[in-house]
PDB file of N, CA and C in Angstrom:
ATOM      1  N   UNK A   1     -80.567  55.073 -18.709  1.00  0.00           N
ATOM      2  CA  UNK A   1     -81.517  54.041 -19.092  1.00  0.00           C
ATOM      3  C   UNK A   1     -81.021  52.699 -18.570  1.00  0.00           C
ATOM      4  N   UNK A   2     -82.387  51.845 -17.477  1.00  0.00           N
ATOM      5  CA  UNK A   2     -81.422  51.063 -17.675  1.00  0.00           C
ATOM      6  C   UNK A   2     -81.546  49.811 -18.240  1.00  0.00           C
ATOM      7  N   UNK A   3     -81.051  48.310 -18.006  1.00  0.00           N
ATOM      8  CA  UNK A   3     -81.196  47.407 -18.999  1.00  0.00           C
ATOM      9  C   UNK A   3     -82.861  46.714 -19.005  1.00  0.00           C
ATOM     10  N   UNK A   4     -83.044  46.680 -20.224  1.00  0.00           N
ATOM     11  CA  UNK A   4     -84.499  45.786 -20.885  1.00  0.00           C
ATOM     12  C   UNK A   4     -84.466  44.750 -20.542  1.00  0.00           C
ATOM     13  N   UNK A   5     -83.716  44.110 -21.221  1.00  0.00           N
ATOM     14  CA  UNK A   5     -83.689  42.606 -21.838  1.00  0.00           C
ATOM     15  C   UNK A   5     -83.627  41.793 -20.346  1.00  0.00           C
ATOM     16  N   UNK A   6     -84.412  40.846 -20.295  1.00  0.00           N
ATOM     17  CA  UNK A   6     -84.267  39.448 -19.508  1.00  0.00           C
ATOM     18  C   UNK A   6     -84.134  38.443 -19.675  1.00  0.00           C
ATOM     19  N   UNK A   7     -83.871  37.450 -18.997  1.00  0.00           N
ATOM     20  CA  UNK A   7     -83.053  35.851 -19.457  1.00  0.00           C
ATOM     21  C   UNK A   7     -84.194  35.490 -18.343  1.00  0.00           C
ATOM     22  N   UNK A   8     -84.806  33.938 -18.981  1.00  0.00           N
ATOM     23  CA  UNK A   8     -85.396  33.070 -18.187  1.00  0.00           C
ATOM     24  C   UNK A   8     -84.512  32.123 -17.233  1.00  0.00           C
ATOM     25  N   UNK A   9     -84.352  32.035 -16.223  1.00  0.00           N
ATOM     26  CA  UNK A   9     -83.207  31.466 -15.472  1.00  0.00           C
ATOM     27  C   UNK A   9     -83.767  29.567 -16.046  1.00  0.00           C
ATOM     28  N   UNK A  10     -85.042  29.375 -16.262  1.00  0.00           N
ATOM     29  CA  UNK A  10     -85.701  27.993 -16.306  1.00  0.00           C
ATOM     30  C   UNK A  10     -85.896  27.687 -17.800  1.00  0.00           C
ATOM     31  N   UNK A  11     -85.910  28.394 -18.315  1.00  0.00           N
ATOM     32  CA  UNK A  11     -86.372  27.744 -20.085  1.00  0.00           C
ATOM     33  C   UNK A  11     -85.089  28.049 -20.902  1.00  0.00           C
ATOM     34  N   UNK A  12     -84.417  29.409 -20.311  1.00  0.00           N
ATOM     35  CA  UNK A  12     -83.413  30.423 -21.129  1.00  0.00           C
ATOM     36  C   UNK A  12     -83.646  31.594 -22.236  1.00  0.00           C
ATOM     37  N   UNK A  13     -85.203  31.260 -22.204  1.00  0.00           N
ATOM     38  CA  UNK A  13     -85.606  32.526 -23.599  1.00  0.00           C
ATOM     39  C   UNK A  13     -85.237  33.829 -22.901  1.00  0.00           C
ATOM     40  N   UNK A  14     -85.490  35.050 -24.137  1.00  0.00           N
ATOM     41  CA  UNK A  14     -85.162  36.200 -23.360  1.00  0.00           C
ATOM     42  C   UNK A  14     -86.621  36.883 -23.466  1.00  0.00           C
ATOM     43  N   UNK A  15     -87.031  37.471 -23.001  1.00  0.00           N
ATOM     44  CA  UNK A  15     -87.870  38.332 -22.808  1.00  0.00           C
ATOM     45  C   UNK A  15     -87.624  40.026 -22.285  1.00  0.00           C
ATOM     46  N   UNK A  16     -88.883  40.835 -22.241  1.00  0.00           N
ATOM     47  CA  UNK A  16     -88.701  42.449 -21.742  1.00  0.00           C
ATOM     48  C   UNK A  16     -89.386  42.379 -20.782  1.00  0.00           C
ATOM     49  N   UNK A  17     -90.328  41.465 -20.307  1.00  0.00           N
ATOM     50  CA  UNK A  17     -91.123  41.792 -18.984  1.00  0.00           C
ATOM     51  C   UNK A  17     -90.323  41.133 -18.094  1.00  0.00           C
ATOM     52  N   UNK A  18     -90.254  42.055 -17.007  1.00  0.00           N
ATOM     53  CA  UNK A  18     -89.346  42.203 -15.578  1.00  0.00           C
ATOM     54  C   UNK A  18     -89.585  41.091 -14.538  1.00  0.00           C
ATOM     55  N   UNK A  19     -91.373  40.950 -14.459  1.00  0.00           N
ATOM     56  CA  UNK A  19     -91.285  39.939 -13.261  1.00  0.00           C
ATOM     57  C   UNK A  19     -91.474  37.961 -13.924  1.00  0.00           C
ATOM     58  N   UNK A  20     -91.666  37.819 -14.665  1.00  0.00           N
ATOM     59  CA  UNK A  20     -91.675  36.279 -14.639  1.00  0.00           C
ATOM     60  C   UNK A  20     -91.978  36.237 -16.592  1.00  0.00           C
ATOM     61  N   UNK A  21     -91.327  35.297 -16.569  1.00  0.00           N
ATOM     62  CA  UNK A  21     -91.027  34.592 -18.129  1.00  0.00           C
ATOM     63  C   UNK A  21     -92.616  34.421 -18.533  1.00  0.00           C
ATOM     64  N   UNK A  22     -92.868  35.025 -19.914  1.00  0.00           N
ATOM     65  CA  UNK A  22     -94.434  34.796 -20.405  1.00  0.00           C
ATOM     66  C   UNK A  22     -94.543  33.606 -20.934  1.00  0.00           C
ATOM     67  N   UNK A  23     -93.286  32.652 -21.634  1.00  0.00           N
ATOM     68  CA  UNK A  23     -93.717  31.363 -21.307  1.00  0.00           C
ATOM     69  C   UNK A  23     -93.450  30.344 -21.030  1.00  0.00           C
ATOM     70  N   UNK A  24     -92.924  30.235 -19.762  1.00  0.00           N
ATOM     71  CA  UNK A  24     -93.175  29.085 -18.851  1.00  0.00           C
ATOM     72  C   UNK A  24     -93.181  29.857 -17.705  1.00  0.00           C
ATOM     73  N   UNK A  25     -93.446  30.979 -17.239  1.00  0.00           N
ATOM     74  CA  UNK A  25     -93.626  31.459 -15.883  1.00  0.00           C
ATOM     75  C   UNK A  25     -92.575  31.461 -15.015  1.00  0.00           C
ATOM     76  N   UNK A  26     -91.163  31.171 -15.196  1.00  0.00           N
ATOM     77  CA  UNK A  26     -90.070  30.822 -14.465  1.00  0.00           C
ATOM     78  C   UNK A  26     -89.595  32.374 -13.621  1.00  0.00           C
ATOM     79  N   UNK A  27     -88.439  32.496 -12.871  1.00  0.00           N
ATOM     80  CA  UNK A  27     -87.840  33.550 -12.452  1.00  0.00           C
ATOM     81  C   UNK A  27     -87.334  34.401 -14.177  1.00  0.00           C
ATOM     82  N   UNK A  28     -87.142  35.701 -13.959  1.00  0.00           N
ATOM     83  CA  UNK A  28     -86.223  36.140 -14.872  1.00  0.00           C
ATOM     84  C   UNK A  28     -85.378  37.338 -14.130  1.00  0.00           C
ATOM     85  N   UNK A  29     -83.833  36.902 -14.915  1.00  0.00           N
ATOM     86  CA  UNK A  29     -82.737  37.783 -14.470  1.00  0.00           C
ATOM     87  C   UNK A  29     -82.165  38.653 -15.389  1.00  0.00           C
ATOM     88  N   UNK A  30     -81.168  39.760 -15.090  1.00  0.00           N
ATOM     89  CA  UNK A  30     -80.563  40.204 -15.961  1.00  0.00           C
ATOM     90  C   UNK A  30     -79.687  39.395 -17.280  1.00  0.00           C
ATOM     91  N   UNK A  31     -79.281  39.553 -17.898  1.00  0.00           N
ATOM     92  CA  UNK A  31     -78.550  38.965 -18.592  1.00  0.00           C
ATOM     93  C   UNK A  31     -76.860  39.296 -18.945  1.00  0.00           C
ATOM     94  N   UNK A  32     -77.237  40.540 -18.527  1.00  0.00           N
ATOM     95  CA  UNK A  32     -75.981  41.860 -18.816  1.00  0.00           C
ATOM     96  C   UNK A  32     -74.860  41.076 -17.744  1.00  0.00           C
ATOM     97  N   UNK A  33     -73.467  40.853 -18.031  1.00  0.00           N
ATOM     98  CA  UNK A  33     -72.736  40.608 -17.136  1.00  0.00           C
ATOM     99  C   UNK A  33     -72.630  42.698 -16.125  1.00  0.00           C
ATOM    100  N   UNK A  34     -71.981  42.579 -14.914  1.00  0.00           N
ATOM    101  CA  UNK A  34     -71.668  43.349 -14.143  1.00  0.00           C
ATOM    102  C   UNK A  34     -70.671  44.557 -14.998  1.00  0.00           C
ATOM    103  N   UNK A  35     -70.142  45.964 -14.665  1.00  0.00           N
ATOM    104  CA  UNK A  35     -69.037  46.412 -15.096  1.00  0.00           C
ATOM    105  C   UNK A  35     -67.983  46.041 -14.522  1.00  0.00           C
ATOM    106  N   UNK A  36     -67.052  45.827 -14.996  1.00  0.00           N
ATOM    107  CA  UNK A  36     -65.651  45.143 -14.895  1.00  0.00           C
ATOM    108  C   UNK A  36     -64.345  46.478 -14.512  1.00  0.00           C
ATOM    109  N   UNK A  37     -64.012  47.143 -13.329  1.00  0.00           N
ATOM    110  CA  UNK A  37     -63.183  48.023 -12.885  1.00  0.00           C
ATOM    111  C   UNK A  37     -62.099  47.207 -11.876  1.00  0.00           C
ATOM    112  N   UNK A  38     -60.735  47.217 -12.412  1.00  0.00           N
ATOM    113  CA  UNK A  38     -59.545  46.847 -12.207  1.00  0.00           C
ATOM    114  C   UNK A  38     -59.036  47.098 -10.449  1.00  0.00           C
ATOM    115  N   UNK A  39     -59.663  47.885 -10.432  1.00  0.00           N
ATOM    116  CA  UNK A  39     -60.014  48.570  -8.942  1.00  0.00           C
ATOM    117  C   UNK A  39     -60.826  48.396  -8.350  1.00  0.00           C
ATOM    118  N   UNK A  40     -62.196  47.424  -8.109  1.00  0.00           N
ATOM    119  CA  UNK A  40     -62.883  47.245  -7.455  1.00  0.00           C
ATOM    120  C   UNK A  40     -62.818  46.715  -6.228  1.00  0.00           C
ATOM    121  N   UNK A  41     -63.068  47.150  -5.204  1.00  0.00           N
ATOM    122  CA  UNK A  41     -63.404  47.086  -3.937  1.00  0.00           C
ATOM    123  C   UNK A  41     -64.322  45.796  -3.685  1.00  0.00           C
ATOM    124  N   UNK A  42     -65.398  45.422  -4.293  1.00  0.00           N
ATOM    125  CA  UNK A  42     -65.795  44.422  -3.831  1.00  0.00           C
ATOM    126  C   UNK A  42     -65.916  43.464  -4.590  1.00  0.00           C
ATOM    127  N   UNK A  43     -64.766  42.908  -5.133  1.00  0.00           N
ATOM    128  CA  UNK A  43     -64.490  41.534  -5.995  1.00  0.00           C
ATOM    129  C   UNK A  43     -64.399  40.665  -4.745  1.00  0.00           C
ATOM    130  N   UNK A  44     -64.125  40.238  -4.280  1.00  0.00           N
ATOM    131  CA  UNK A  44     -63.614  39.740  -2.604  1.00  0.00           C
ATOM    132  C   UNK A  44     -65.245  38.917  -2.754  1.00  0.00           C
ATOM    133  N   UNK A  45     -65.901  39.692  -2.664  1.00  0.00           N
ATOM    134  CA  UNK A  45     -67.641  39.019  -2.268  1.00  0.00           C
ATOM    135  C   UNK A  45     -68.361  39.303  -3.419  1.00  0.00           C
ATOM    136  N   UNK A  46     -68.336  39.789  -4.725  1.00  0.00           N
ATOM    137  CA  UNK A  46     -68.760  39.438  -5.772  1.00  0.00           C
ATOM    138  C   UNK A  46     -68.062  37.502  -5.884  1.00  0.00           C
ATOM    139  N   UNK A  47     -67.590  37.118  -5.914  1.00  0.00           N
ATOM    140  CA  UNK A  47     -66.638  36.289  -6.111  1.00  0.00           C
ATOM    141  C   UNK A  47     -67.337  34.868  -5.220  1.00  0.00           C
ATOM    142  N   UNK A  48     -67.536  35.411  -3.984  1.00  0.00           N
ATOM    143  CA  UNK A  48     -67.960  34.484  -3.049  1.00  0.00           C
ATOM    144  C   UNK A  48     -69.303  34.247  -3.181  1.00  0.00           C
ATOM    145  N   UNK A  49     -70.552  35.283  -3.913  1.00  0.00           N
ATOM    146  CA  UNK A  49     -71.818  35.189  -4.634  1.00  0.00           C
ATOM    147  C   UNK A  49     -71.494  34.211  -5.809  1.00  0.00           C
ATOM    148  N   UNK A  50     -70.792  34.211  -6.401  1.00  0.00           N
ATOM    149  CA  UNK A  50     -70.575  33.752  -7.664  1.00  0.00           C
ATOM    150  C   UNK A  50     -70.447  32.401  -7.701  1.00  0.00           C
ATOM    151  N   UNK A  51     -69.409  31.514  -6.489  1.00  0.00           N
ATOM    152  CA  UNK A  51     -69.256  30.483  -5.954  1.00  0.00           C
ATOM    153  C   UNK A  51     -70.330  29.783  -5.244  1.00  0.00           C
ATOM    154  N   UNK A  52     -71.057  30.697  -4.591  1.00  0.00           N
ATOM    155  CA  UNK A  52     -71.987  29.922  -3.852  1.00  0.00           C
ATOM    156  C   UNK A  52     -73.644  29.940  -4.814  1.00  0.00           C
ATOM    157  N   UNK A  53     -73.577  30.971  -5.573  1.00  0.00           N
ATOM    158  CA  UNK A  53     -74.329  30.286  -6.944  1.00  0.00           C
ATOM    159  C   UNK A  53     -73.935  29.191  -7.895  1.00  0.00           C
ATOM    160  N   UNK A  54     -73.074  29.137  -7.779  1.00  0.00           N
ATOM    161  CA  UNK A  54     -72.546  27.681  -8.636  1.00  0.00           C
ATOM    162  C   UNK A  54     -72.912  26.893  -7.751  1.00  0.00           C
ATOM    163  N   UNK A  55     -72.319  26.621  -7.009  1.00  0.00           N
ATOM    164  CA  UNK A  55     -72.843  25.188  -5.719  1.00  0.00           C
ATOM    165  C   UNK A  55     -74.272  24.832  -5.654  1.00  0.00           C
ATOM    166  N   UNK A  56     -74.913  26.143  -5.412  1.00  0.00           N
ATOM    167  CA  UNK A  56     -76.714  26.037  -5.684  1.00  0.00           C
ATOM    168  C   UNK A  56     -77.157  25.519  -6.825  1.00  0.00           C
ATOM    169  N   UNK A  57     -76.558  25.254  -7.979  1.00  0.00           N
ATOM    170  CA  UNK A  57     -76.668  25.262  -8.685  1.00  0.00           C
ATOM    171  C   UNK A  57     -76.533  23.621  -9.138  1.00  0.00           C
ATOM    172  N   UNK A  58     -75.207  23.283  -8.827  1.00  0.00           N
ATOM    173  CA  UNK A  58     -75.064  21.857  -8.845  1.00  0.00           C
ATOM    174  C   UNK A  58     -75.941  21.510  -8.085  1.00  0.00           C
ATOM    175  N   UNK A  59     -76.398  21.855  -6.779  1.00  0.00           N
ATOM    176  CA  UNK A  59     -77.038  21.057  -5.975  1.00  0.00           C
ATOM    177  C   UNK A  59     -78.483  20.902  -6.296  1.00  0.00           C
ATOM    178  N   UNK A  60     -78.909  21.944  -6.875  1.00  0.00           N
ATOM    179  CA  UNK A  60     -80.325  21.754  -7.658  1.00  0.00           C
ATOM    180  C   UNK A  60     -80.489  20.855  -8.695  1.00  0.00           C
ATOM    181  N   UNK A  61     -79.690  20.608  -9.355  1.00  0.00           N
ATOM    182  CA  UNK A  61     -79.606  19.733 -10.784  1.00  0.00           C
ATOM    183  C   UNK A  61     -79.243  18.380 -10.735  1.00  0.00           C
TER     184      UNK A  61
END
């Protein structure tokens, strides 16, 4: 099964419908952080997504 729940990236409510926030219409994302394995192979560029969403982020605001 997999995850329900959504986060409004623009207001922050959560919602269950997948494509856009019912109210304010914004994007919606998972909310669930990633699984976390000590061994992962692609932390390297998880990492570099993560960074360059932050930057987007400042730079939007």
């Amino acid at each position: 099964m997999g995850w329900l729940l959504r986060k409004c990236v623009k207001c922050g409510k959560y919602t269950l419908n997948k494509e856009k926030c019912p109210y304010c219409g914004g994007n919606v994302k998972i909310p669930h952080p990633a699984k976390f394995s000590p061994d992962d192979k692609y932390v390297k560029y998880k990492r570099m997504l993560l960074r360059e969403a932050e930057e987007d982020e400042k730079n939007n605001n």
